[in-house]
PDB file of N, CA and C in Angstrom:
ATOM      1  N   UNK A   1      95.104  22.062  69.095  1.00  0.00           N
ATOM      2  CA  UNK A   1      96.157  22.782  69.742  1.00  0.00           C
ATOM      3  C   UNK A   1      97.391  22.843  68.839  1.00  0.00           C
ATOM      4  N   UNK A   2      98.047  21.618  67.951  1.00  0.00           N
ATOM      5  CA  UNK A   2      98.827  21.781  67.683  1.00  0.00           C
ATOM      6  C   UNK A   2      98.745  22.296  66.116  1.00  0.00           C
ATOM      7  N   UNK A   3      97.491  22.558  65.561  1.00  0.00           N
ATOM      8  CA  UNK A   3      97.122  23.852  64.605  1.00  0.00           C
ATOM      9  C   UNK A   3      97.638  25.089  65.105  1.00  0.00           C
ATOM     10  N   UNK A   4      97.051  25.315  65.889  1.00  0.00           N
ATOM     11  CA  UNK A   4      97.453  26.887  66.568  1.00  0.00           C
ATOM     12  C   UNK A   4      98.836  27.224  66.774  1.00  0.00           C
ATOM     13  N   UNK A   5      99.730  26.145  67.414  1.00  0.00           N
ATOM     14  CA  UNK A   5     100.800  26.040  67.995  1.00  0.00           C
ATOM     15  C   UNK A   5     101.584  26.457  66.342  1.00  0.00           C
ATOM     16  N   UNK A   6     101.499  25.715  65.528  1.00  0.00           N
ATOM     17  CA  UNK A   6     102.128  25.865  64.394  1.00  0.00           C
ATOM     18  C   UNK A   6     101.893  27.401  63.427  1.00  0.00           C
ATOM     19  N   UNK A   7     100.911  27.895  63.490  1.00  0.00           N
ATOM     20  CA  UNK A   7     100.293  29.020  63.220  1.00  0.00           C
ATOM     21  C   UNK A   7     100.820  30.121  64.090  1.00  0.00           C
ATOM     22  N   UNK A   8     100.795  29.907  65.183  1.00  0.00           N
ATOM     23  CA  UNK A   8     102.285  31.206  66.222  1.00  0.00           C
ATOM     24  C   UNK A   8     103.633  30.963  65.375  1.00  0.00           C
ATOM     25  N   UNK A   9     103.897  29.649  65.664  1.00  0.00           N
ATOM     26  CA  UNK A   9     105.306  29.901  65.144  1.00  0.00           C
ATOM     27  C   UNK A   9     105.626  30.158  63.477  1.00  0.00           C
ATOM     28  N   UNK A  10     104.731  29.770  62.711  1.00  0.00           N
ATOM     29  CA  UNK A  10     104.901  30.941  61.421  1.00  0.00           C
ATOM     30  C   UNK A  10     105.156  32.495  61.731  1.00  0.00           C
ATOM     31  N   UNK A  11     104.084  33.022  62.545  1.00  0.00           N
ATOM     32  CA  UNK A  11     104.149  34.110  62.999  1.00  0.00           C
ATOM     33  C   UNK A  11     105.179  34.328  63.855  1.00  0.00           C
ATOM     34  N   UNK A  12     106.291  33.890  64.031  1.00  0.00           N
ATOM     35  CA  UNK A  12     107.788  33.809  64.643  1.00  0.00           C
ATOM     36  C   UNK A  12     107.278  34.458  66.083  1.00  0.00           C
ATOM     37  N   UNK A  13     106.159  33.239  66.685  1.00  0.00           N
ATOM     38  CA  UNK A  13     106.187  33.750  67.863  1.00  0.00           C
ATOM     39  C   UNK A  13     106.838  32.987  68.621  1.00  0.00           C
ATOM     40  N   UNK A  14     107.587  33.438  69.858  1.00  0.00           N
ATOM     41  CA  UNK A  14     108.576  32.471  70.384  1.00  0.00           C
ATOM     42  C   UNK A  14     108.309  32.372  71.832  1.00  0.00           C
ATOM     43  N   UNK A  15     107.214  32.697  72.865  1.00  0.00           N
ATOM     44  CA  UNK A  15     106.927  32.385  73.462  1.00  0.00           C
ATOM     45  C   UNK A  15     105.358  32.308  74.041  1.00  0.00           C
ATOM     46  N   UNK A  16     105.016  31.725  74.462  1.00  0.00           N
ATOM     47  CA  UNK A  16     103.425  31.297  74.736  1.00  0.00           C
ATOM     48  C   UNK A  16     103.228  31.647  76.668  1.00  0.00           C
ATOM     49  N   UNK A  17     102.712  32.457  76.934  1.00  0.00           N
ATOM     50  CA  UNK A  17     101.965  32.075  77.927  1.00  0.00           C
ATOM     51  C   UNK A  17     100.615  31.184  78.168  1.00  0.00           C
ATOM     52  N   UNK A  18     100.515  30.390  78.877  1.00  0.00           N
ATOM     53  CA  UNK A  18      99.282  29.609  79.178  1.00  0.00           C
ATOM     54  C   UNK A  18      98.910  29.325  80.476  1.00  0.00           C
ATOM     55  N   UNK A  19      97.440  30.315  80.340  1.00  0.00           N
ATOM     56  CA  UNK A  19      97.255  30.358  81.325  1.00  0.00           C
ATOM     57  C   UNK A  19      95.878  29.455  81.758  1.00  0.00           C
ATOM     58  N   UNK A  20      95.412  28.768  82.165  1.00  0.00           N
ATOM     59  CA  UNK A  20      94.201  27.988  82.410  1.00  0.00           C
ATOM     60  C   UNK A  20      94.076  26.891  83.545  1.00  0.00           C
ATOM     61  N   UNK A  21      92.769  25.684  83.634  1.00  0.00           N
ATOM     62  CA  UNK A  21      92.873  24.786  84.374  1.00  0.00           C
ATOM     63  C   UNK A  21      93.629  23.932  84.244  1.00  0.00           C
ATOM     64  N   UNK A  22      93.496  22.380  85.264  1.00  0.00           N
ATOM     65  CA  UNK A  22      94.244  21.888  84.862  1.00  0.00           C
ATOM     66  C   UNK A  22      94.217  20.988  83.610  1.00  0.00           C
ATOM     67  N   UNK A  23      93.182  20.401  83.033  1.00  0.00           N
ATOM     68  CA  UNK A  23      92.803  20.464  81.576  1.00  0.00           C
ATOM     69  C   UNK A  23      93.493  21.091  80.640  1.00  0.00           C
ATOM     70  N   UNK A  24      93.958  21.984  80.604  1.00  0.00           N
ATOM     71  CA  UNK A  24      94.675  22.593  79.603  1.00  0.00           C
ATOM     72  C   UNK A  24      95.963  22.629  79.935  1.00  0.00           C
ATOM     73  N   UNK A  25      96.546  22.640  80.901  1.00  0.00           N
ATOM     74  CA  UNK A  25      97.959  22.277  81.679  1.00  0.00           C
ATOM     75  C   UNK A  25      98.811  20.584  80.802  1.00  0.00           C
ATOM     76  N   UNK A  26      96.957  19.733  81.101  1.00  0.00           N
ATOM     77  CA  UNK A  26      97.782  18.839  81.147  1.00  0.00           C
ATOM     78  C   UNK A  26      97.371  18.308  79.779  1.00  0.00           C
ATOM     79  N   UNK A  27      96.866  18.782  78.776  1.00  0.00           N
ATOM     80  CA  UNK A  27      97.395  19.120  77.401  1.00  0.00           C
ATOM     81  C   UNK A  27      98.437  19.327  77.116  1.00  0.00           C
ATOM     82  N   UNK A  28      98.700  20.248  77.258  1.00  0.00           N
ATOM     83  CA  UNK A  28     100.398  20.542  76.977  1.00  0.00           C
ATOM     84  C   UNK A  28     100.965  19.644  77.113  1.00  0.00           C
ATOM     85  N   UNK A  29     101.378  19.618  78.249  1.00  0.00           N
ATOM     86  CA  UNK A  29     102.360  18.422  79.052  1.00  0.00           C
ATOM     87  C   UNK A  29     102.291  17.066  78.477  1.00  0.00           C
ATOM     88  N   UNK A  30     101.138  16.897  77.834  1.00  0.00           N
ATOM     89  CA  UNK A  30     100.796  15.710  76.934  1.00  0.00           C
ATOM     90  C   UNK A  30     101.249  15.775  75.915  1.00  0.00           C
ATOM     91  N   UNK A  31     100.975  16.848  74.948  1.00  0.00           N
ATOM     92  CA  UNK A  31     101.524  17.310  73.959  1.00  0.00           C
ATOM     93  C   UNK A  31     103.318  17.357  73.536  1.00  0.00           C
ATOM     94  N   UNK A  32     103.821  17.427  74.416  1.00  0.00           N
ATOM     95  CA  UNK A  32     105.616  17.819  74.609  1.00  0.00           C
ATOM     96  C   UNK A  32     105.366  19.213  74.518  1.00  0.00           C
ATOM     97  N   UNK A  33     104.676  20.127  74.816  1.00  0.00           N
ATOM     98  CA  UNK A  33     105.571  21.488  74.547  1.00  0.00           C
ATOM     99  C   UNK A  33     105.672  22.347  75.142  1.00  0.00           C
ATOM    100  N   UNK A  34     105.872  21.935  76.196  1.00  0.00           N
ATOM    101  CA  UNK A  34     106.232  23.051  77.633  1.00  0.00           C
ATOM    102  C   UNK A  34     107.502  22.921  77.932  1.00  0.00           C
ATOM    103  N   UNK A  35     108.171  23.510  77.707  1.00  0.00           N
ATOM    104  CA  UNK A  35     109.901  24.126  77.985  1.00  0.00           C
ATOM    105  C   UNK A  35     110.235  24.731  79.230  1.00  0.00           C
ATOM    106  N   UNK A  36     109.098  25.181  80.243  1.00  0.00           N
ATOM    107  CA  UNK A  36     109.128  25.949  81.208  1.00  0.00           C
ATOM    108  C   UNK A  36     108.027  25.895  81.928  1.00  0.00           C
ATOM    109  N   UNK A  37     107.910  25.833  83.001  1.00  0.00           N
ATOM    110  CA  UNK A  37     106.423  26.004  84.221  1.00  0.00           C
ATOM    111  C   UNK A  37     107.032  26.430  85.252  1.00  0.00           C
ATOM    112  N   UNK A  38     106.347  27.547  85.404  1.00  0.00           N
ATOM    113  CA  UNK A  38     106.150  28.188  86.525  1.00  0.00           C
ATOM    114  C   UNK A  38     105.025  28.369  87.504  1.00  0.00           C
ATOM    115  N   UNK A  39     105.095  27.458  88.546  1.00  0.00           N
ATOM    116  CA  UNK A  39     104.123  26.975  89.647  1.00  0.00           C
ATOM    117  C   UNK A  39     103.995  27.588  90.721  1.00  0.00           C
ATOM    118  N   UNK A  40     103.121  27.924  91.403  1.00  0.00           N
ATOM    119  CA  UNK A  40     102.328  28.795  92.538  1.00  0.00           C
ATOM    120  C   UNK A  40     102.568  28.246  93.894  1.00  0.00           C
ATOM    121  N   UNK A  41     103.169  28.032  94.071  1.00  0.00           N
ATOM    122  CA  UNK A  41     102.061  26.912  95.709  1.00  0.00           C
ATOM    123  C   UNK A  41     102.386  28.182  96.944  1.00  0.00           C
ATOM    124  N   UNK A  42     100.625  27.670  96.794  1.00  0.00           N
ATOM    125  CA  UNK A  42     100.171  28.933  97.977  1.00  0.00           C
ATOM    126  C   UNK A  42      99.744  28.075  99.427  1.00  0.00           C
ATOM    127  N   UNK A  43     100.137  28.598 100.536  1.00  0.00           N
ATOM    128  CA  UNK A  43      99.767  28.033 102.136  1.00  0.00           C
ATOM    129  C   UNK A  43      98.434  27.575 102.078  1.00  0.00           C
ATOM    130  N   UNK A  44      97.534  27.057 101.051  1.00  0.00           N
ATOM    131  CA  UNK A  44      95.726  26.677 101.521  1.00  0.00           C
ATOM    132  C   UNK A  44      95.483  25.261 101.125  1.00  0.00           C
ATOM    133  N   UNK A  45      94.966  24.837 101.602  1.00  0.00           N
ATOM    134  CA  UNK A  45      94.327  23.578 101.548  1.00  0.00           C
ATOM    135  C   UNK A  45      92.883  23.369 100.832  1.00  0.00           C
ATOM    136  N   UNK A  46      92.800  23.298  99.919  1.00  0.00           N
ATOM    137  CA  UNK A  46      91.714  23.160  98.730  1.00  0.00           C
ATOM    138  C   UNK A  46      90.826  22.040  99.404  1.00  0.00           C
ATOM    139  N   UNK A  47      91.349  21.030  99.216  1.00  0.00           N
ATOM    140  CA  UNK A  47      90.287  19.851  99.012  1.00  0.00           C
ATOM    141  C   UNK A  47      89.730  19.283  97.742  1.00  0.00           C
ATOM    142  N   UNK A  48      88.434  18.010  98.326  1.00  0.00           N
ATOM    143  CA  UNK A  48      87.499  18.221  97.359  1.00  0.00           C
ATOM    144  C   UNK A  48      87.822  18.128  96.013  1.00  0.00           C
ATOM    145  N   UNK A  49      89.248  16.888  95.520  1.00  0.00           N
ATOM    146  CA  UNK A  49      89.824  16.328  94.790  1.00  0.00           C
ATOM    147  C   UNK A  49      90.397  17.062  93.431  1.00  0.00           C
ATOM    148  N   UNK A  50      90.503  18.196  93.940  1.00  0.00           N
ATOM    149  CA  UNK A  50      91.077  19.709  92.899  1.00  0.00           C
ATOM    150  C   UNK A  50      93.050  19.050  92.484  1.00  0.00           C
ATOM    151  N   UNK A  51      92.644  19.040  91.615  1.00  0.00           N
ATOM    152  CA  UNK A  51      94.404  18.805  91.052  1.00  0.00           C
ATOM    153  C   UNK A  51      94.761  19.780  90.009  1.00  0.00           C
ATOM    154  N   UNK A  52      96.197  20.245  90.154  1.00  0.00           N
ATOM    155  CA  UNK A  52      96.773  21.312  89.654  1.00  0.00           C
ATOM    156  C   UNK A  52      97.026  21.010  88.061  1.00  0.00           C
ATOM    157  N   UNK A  53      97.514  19.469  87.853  1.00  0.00           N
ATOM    158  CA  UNK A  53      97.185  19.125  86.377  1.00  0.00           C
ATOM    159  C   UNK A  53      96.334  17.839  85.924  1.00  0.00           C
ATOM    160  N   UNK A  54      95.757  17.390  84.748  1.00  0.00           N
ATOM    161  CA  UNK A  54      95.220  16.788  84.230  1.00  0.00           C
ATOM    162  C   UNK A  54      96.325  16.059  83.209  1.00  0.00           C
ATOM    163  N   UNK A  55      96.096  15.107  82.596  1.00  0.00           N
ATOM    164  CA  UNK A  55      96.393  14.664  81.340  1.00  0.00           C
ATOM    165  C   UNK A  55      96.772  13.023  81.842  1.00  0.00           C
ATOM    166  N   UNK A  56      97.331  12.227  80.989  1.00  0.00           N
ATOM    167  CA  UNK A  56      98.407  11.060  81.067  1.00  0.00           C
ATOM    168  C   UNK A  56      98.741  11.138  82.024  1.00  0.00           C
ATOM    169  N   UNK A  57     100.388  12.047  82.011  1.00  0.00           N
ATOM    170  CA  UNK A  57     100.764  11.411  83.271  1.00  0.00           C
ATOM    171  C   UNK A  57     102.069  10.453  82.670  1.00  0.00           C
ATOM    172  N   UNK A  58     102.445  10.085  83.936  1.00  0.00           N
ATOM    173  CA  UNK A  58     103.380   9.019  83.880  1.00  0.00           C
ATOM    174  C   UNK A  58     103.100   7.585  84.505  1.00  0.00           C
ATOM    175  N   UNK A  59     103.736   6.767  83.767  1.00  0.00           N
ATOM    176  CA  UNK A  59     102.497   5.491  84.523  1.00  0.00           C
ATOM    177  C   UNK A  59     103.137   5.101  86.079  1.00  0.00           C
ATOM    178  N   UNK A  60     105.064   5.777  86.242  1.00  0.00           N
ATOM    179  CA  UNK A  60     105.466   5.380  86.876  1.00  0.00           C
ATOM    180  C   UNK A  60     106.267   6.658  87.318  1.00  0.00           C
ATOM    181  N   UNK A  61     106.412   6.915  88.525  1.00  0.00           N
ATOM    182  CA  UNK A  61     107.505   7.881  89.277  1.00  0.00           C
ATOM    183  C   UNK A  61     109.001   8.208  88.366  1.00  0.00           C
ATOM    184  N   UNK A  62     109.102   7.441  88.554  1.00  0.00           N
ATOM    185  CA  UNK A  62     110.743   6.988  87.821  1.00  0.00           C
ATOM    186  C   UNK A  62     110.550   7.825  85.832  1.00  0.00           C
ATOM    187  N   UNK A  63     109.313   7.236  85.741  1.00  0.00           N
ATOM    188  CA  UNK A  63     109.296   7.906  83.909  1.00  0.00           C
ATOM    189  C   UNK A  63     109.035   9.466  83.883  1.00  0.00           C
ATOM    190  N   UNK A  64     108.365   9.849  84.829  1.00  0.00           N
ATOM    191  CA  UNK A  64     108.127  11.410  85.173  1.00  0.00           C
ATOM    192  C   UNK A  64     109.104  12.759  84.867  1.00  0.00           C
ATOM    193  N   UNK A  65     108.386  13.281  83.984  1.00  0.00           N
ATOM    194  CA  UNK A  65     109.777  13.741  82.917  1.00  0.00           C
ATOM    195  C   UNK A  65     110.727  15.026  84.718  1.00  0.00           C
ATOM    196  N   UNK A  66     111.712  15.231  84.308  1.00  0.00           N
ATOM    197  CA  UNK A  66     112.352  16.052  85.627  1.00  0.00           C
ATOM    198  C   UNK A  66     112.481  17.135  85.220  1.00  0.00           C
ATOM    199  N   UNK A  67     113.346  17.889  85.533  1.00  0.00           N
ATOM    200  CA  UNK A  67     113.620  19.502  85.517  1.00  0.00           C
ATOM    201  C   UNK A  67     114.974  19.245  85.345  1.00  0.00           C
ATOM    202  N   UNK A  68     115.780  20.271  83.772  1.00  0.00           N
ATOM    203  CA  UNK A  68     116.788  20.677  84.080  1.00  0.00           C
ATOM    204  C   UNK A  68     117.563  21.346  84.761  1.00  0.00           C
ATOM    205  N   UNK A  69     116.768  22.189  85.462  1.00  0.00           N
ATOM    206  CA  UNK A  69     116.878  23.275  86.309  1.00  0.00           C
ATOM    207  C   UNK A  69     115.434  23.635  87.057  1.00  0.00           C
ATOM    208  N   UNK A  70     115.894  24.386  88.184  1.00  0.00           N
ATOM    209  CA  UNK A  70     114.829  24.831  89.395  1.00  0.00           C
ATOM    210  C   UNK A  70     115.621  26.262  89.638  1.00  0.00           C
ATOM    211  N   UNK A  71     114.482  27.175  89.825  1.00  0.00           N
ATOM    212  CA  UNK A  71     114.533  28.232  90.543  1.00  0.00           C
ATOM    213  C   UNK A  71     113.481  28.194  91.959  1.00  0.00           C
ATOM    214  N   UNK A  72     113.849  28.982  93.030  1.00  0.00           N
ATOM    215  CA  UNK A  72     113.041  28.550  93.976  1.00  0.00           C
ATOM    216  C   UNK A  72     112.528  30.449  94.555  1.00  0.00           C
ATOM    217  N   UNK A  73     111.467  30.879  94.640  1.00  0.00           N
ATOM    218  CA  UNK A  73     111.579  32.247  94.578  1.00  0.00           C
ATOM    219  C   UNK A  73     110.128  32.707  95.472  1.00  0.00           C
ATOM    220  N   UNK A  74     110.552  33.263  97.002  1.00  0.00           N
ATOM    221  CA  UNK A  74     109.226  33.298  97.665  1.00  0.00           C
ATOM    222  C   UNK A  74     108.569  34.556  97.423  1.00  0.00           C
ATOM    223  N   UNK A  75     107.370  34.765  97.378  1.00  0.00           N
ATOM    224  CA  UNK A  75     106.816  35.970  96.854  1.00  0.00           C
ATOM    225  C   UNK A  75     105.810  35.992  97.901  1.00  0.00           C
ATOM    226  N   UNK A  76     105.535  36.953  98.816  1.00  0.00           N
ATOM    227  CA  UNK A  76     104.956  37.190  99.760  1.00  0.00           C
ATOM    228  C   UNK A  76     104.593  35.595 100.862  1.00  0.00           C
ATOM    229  N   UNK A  77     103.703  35.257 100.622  1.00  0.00           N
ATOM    230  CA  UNK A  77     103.057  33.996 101.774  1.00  0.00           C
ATOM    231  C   UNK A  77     103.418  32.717 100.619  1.00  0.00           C
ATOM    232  N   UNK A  78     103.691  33.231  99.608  1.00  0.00           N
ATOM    233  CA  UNK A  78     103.774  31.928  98.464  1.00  0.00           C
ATOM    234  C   UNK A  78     104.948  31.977  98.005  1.00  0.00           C
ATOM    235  N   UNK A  79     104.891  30.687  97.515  1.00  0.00           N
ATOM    236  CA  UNK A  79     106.413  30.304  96.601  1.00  0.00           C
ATOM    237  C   UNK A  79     106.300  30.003  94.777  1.00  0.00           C
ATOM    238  N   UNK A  80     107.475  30.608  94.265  1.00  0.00           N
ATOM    239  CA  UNK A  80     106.803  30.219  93.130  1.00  0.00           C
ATOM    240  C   UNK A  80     108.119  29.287  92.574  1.00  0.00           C
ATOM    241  N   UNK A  81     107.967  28.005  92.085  1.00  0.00           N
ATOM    242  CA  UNK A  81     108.867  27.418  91.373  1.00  0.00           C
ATOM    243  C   UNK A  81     108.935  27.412  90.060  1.00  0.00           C
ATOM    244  N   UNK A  82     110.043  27.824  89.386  1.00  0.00           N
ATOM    245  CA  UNK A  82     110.224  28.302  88.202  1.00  0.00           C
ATOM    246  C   UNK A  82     111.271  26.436  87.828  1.00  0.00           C
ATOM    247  N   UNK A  83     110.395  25.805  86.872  1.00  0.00           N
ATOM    248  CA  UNK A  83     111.118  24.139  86.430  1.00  0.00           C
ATOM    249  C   UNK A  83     111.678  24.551  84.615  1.00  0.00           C
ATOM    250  N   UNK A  84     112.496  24.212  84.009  1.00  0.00           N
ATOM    251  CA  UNK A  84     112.601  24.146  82.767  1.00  0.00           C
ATOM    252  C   UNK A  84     113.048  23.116  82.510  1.00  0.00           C
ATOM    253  N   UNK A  85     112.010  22.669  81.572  1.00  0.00           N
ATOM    254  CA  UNK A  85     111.788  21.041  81.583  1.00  0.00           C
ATOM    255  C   UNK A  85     112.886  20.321  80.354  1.00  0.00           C
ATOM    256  N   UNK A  86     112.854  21.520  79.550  1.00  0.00           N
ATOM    257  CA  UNK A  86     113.695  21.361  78.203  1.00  0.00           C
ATOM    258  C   UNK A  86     114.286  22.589  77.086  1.00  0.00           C
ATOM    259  N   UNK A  87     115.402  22.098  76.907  1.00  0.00           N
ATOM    260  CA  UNK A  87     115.612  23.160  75.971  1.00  0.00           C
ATOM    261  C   UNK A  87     115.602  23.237  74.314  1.00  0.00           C
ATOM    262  N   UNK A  88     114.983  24.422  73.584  1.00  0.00           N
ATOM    263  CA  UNK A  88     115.165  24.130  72.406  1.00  0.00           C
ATOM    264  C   UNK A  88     116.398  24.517  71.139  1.00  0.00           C
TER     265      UNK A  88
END
């Protein structure tokens, strides 16, 4: 990942969409290089031990990186939260 990552930004690319499971979510998030997430939460009840991310993690509540900012923005039956985690 962080081949590729370096290979955009030669190519002066300056923003990444990523779109995938949570496996690849929580890559990133492992990685440091998500500056921004923008999250879905829709009215359904999944089940059946489905989690939105993967990775590490934090071992503790308290270390759990926060949001400099929140946008809060309802879009039909769903909400979407817009977090920016960091700036560069």
């Amino acid at each position: 990942m962080q081949a590729a990552l370096d290979e955009l930004g030669a190519r002066d690319v300056q923003q990444l969409l990523v779109e995938g499971g949570a496996h690849l979510a929580g890559a990133f998030l492992d990685a440091g290089e998500v500056d921004e997430m923008r999250v879905f939460i829709a009215p359904v009840i999944a089940g059946g031990g489905q989690v939105a991310v993967e990775g590490e993690g934090a071992e503790l509540i308290t270390d759990a990186p926060r949001a400099l900012h929140t946008t809060v923005e309802r879009i039909e039956d769903d909400v979407l939260v817009t977090a920016r985690l960091k700036e560069w």
